[in-house]
N, C-alpha and C. Protein backbone atom coordinates (compact mmCIF):
# COMPACT_ATOMS: atom_id res chain seq x y z
N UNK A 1 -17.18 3.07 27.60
CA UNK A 1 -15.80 2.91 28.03
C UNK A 1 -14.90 3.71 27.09
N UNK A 2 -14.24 4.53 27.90
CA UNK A 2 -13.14 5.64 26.99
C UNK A 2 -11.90 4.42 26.06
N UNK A 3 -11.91 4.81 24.85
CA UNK A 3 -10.71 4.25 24.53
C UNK A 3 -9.18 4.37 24.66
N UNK A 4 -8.15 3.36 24.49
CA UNK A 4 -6.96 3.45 25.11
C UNK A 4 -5.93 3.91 23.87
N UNK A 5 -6.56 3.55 22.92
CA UNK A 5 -5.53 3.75 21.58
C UNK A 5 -5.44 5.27 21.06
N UNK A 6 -3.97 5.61 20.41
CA UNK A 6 -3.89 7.30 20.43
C UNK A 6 -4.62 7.27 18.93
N UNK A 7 -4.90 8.68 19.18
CA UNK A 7 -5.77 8.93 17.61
C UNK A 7 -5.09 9.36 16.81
N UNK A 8 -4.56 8.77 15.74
CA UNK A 8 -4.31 8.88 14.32
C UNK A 8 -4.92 9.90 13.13
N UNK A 9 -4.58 11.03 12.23
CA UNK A 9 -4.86 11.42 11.41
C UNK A 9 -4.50 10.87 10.00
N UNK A 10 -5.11 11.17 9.25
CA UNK A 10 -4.57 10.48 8.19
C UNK A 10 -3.32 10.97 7.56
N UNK A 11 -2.77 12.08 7.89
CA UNK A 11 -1.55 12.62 7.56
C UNK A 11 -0.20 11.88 8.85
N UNK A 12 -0.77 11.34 9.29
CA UNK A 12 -0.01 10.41 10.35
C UNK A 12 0.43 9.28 9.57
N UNK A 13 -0.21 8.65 8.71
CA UNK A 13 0.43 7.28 8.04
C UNK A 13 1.50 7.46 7.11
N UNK A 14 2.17 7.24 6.89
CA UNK A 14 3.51 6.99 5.90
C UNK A 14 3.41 6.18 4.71
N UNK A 15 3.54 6.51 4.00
CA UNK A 15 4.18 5.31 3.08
C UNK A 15 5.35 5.52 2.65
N UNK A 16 5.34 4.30 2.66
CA UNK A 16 7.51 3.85 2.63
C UNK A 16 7.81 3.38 1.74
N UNK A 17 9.12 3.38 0.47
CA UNK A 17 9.31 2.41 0.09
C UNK A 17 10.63 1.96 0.78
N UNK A 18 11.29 1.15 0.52
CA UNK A 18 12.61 0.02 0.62
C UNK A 18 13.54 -0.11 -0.82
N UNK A 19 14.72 0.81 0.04
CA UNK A 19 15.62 1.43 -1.03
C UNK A 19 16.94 0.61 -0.91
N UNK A 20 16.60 -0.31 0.22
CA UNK A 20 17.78 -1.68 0.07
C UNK A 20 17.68 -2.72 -0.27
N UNK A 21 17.30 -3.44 0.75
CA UNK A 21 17.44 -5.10 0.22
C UNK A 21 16.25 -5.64 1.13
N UNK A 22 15.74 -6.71 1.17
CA UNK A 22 14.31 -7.44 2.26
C UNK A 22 15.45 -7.86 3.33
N UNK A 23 16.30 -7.53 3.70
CA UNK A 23 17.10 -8.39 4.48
C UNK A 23 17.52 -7.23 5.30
N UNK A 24 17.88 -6.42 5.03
CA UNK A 24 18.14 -4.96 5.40
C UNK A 24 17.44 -3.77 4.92
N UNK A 25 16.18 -3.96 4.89
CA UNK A 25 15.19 -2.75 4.23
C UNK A 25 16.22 -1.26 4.76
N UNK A 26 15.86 -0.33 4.43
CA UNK A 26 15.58 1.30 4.44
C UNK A 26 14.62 1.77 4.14
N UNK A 27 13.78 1.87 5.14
CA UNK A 27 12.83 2.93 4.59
C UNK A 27 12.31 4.12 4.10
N UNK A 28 12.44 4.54 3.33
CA UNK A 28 12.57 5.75 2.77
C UNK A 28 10.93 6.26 2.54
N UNK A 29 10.05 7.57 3.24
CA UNK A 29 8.90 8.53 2.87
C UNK A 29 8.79 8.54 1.89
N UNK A 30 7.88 8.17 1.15
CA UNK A 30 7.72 8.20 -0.15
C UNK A 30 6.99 10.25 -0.07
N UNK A 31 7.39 10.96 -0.56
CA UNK A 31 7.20 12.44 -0.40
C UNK A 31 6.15 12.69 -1.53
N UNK A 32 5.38 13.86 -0.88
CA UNK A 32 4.34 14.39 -1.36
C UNK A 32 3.26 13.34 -2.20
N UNK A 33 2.69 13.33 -1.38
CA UNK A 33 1.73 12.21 -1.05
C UNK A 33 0.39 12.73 -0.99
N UNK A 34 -0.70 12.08 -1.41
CA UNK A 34 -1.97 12.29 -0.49
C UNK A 34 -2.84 11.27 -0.49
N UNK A 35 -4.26 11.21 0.30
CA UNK A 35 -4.93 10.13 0.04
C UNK A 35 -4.66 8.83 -0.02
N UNK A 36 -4.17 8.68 0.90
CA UNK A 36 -3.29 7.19 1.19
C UNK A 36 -4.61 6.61 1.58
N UNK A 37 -4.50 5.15 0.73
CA UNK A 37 -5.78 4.26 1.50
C UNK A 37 -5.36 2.95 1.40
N UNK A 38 -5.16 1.97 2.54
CA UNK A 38 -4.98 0.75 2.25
C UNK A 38 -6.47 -0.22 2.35
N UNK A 39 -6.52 -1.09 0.70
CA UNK A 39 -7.61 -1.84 1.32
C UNK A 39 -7.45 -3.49 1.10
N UNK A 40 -8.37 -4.01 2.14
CA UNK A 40 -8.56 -5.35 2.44
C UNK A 40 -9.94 -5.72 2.00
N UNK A 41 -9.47 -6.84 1.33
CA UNK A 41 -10.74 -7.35 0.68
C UNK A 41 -10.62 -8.68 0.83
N UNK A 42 -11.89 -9.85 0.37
CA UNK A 42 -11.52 -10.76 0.54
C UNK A 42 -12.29 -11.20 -1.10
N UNK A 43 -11.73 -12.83 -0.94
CA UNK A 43 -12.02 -12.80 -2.54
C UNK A 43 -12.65 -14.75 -1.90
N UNK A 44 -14.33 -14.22 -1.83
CA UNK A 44 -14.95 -15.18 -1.65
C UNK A 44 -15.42 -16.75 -3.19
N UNK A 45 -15.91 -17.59 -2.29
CA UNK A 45 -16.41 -18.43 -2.97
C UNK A 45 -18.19 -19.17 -2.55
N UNK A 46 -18.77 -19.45 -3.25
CA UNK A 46 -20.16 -19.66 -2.94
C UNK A 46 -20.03 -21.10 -2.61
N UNK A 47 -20.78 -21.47 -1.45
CA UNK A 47 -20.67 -22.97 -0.29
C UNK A 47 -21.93 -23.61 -0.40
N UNK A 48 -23.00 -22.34 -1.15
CA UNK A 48 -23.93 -22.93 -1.19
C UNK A 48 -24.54 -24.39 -1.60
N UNK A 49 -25.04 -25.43 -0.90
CA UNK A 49 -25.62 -26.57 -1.61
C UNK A 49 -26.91 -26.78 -1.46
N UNK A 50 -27.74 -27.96 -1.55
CA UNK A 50 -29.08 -28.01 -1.87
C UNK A 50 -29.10 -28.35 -0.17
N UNK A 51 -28.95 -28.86 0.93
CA UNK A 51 -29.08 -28.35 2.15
C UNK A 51 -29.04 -27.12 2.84
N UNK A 52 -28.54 -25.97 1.99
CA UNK A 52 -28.64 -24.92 2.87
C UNK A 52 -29.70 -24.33 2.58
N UNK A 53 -30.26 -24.02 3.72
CA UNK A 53 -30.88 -22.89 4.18
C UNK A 53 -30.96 -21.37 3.49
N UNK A 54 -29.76 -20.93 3.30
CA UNK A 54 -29.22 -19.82 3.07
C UNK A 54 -28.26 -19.70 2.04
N UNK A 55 -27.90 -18.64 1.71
CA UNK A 55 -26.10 -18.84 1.00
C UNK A 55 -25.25 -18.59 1.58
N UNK A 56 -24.66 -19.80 1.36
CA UNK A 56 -23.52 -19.45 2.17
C UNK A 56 -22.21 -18.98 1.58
N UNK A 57 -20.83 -18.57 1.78
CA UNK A 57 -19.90 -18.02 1.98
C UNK A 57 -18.66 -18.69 2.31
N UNK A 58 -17.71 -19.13 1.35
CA UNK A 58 -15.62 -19.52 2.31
C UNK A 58 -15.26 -18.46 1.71
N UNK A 59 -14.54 -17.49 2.70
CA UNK A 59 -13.39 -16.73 2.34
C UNK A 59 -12.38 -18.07 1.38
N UNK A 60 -11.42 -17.41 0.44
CA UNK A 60 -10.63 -18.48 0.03
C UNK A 60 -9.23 -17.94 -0.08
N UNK A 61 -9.41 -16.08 0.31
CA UNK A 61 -7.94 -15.71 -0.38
C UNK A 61 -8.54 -14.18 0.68
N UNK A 62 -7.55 -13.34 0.45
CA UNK A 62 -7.75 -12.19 0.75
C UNK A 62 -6.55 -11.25 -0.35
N UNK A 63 -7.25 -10.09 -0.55
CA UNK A 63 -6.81 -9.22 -1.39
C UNK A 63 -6.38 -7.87 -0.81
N UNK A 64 -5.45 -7.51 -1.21
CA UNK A 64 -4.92 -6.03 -0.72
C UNK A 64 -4.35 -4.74 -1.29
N UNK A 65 -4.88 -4.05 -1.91
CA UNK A 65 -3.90 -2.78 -2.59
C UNK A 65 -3.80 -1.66 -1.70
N UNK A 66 -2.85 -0.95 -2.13
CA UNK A 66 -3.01 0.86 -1.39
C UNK A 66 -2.52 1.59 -2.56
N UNK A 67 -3.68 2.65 -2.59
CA UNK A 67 -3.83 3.67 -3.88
C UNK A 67 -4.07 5.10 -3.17
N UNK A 68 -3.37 6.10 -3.75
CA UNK A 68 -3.44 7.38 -3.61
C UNK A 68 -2.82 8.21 -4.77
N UNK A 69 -2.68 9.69 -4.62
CA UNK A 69 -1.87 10.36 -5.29
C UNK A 69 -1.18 11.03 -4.82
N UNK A 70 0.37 11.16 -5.95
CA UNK A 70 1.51 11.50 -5.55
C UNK A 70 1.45 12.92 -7.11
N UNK A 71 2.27 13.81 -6.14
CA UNK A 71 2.33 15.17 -7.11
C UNK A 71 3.43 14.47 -8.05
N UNK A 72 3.39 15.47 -9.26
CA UNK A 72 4.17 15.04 -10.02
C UNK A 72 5.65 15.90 -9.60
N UNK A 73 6.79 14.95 -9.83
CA UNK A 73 7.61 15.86 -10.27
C UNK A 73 8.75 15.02 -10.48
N UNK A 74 9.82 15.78 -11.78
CA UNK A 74 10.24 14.60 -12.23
C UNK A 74 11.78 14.73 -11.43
N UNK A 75 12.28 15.46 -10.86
CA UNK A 75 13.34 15.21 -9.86
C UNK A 75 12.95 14.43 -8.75
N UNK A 76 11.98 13.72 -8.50
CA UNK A 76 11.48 12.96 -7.10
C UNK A 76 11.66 11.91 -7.42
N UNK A 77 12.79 10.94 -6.65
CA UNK A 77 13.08 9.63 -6.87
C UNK A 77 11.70 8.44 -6.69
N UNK A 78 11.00 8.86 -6.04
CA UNK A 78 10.11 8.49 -5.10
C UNK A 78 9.03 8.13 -6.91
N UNK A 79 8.74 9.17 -7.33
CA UNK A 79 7.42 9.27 -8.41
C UNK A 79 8.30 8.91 -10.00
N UNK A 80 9.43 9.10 -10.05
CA UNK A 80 10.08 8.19 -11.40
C UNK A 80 10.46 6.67 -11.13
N UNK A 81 10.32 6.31 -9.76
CA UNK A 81 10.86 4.89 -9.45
C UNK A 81 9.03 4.18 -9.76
N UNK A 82 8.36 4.62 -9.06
CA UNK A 82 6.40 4.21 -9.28
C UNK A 82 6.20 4.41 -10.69
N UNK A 83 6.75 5.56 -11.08
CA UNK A 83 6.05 5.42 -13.06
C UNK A 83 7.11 4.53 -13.51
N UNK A 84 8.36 4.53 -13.28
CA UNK A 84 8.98 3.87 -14.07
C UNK A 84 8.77 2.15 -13.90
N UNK A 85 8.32 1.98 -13.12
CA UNK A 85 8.15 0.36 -12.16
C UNK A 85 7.10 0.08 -13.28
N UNK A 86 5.93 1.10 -13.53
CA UNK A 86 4.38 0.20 -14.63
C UNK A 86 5.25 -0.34 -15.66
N UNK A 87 6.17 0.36 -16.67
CA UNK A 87 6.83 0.60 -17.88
C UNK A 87 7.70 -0.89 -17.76
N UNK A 88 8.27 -1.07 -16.28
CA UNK A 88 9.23 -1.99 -16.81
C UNK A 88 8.80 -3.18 -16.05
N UNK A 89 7.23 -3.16 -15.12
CA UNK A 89 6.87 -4.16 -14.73
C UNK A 89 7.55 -4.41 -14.06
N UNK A 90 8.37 -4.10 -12.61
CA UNK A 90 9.13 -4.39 -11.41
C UNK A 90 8.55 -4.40 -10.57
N UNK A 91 8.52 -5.19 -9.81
CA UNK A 91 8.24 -4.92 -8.01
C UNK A 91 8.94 -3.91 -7.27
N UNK A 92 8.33 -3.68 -6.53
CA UNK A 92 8.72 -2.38 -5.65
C UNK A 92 8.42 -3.01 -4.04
N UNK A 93 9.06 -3.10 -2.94
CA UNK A 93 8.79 -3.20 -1.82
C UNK A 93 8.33 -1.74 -1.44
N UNK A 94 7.01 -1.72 -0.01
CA UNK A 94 6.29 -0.46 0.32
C UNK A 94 5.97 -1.24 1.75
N UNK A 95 6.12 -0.17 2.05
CA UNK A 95 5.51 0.06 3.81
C UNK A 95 4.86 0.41 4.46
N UNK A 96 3.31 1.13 4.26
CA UNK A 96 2.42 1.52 5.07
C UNK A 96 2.44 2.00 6.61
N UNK A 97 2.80 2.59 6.97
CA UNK A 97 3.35 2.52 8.59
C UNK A 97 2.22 3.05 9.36
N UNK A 98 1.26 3.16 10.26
CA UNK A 98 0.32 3.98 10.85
C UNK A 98 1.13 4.49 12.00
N UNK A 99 1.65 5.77 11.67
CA UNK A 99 2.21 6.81 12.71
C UNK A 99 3.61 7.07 12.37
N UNK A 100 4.20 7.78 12.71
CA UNK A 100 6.41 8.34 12.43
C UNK A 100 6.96 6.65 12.69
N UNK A 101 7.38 6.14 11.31
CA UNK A 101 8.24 5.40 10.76
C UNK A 101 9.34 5.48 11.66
N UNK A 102 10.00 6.26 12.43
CA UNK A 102 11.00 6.62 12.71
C UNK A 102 11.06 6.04 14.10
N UNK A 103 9.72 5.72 14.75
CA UNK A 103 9.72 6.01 16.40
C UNK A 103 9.31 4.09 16.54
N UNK A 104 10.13 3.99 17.60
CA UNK A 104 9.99 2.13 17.88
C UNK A 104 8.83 1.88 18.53
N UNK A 105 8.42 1.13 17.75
CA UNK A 105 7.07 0.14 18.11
C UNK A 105 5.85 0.45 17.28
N UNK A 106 5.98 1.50 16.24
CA UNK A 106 5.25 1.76 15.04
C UNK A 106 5.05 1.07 14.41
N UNK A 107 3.76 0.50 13.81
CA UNK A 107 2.94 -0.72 13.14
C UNK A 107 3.04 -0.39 12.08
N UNK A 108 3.68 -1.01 10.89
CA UNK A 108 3.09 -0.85 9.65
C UNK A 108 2.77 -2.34 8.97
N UNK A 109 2.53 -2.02 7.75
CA UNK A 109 2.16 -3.83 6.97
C UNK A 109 3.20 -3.62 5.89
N UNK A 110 3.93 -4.28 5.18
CA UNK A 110 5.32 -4.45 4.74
C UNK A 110 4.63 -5.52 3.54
N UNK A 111 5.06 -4.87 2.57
CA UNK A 111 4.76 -5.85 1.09
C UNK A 111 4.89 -5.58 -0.22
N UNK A 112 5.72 -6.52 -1.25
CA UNK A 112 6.28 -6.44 -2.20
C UNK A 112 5.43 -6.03 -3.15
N UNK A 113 5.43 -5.35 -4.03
CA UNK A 113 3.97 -4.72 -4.86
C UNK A 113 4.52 -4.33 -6.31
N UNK A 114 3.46 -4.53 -6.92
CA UNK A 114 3.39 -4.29 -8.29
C UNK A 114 3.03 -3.02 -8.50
N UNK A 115 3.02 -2.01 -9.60
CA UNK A 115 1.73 -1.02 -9.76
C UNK A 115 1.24 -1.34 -10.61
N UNK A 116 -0.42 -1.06 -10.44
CA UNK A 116 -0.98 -1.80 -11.25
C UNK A 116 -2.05 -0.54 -11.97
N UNK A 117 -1.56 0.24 -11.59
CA UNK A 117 -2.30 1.76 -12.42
C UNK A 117 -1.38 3.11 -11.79
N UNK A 118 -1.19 3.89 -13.02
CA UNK A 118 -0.57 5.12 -12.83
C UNK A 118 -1.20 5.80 -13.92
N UNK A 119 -2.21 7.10 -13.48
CA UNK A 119 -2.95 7.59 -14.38
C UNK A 119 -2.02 9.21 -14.05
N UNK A 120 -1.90 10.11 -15.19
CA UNK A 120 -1.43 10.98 -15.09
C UNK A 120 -2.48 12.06 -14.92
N UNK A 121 -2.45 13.12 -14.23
CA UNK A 121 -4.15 13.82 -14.59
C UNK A 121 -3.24 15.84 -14.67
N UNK A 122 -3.93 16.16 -15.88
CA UNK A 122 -3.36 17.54 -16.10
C UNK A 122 -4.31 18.37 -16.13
N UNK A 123 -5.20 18.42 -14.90
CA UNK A 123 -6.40 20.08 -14.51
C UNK A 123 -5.94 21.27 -15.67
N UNK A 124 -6.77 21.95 -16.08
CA UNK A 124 -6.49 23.18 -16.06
C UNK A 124 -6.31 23.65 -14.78
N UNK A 125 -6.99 24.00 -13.83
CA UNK A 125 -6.59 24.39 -12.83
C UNK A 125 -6.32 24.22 -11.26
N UNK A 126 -5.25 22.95 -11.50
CA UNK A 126 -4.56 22.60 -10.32
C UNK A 126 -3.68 22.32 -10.95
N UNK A 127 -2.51 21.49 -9.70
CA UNK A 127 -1.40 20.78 -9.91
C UNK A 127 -1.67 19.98 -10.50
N UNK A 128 -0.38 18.91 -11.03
CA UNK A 128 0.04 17.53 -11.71
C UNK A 128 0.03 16.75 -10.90
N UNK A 129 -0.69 16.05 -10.89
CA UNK A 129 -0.78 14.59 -10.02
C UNK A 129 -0.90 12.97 -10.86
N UNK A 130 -0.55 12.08 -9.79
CA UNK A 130 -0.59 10.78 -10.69
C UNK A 130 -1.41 10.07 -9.53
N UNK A 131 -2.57 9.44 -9.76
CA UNK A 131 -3.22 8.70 -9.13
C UNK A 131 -2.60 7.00 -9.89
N UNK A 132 -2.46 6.36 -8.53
CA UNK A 132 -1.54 5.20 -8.21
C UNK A 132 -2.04 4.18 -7.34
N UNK A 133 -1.88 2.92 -7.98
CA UNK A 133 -2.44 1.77 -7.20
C UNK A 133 -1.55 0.79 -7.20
N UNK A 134 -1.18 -0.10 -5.86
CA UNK A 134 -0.19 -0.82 -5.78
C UNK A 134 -0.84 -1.71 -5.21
N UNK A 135 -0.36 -3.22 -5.76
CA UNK A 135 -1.11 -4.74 -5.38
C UNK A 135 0.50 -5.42 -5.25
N UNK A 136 -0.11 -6.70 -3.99
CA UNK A 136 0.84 -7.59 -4.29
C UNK A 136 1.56 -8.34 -4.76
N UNK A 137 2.48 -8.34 -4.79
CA UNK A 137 2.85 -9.63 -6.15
C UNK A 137 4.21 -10.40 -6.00
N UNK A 138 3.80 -11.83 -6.28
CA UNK A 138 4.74 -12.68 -5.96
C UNK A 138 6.35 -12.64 -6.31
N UNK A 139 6.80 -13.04 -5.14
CA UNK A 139 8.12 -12.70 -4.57
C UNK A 139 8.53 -13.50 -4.39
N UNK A 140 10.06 -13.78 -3.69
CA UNK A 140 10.96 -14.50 -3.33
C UNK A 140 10.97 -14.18 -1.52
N UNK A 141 10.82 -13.40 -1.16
CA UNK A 141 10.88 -12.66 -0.02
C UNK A 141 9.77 -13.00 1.05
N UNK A 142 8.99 -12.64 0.48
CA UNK A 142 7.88 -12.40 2.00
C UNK A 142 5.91 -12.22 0.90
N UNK A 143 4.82 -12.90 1.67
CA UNK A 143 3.60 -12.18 1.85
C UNK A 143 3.65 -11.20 2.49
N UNK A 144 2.50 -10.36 2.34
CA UNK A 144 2.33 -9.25 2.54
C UNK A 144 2.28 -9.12 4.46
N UNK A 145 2.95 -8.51 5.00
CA UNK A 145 3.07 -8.95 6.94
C UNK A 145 2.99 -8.03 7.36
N UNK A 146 2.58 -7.70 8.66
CA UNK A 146 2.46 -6.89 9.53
C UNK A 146 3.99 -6.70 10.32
N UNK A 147 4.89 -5.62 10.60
CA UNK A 147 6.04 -5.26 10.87
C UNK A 147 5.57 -4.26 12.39
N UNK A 148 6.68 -4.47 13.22
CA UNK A 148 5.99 -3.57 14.16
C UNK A 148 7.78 -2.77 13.98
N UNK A 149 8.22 -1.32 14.21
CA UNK A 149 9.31 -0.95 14.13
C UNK A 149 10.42 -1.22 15.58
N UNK A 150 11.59 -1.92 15.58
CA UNK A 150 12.26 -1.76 16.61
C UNK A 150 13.28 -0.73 17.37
């Protein structure tokens, strides 16, 4: 059976941050970007007892970061707001969007985040890049949610 859903590249996803308020986000492209990956994990516990059979398994939590790299540069609001966020330990709201942010009915997942690594890397021979990892972290606002755009 042919599928119905349009196909996505990975240069299709966005990441966003929120340059207003949770009440009135703006989303703003976080620019020059690559390697965007969001992941889901879960963060099990062992059920096993002396009746089972097997081992068993409860999900008890689920876990989520999205890590990629962003070029360096230090006029980019976008990459002094992420380095400066490790330094002063702030949350940052981010947006993940799968497809143009811009166009209504675009899915993204919406969530307040920490960074929880910003490695600087200086090739001899390439560009400046900062490989970057962002986790959730408790808020006043919201868990981490699925947003569809209106």
């Amino acid at each position: 059976m042919a599928g119905t859903g349009a196909v996505l590249r990975g240069k299709d996803k966005t990441l966003a941050r929120n340059t207003n308020t949770y009440a009135s986000p703006t989303w703003a492209e976080v620019d020059h970007t690559k390697d965007i990956t969001h992941n889901t994990t879960t963060v099990e516990a062992d059920a096993t007892d002396a009746d089972s059979a097997s081992v068993e398994t409860v999900v008890i939590a689920t876990s989520e970061e999205i890590t990629g790299q962003l070029r360096y540069a230090d006029a980019n609001a976008d990459y002094l707001a992420i380095r400066d966020a490790v330094y002063a330990r702030t949350a940052i709201e981010f947006c993940i969007f799968r497809g143009d942010m811009t166009v209504t009915g675009t899915k993204g997942r919406r969530m307040t985040c920490q960074v929880t690594q910003f490695q600087e890397s200086y090739p001899q021979d390439g560009i400046l890049v900062a490989d970057f990892t962002l986790k959730p972290t408790p808020n006043a606002n919201n868990q981490p949610e699925d947003i569809t755009v209106a």
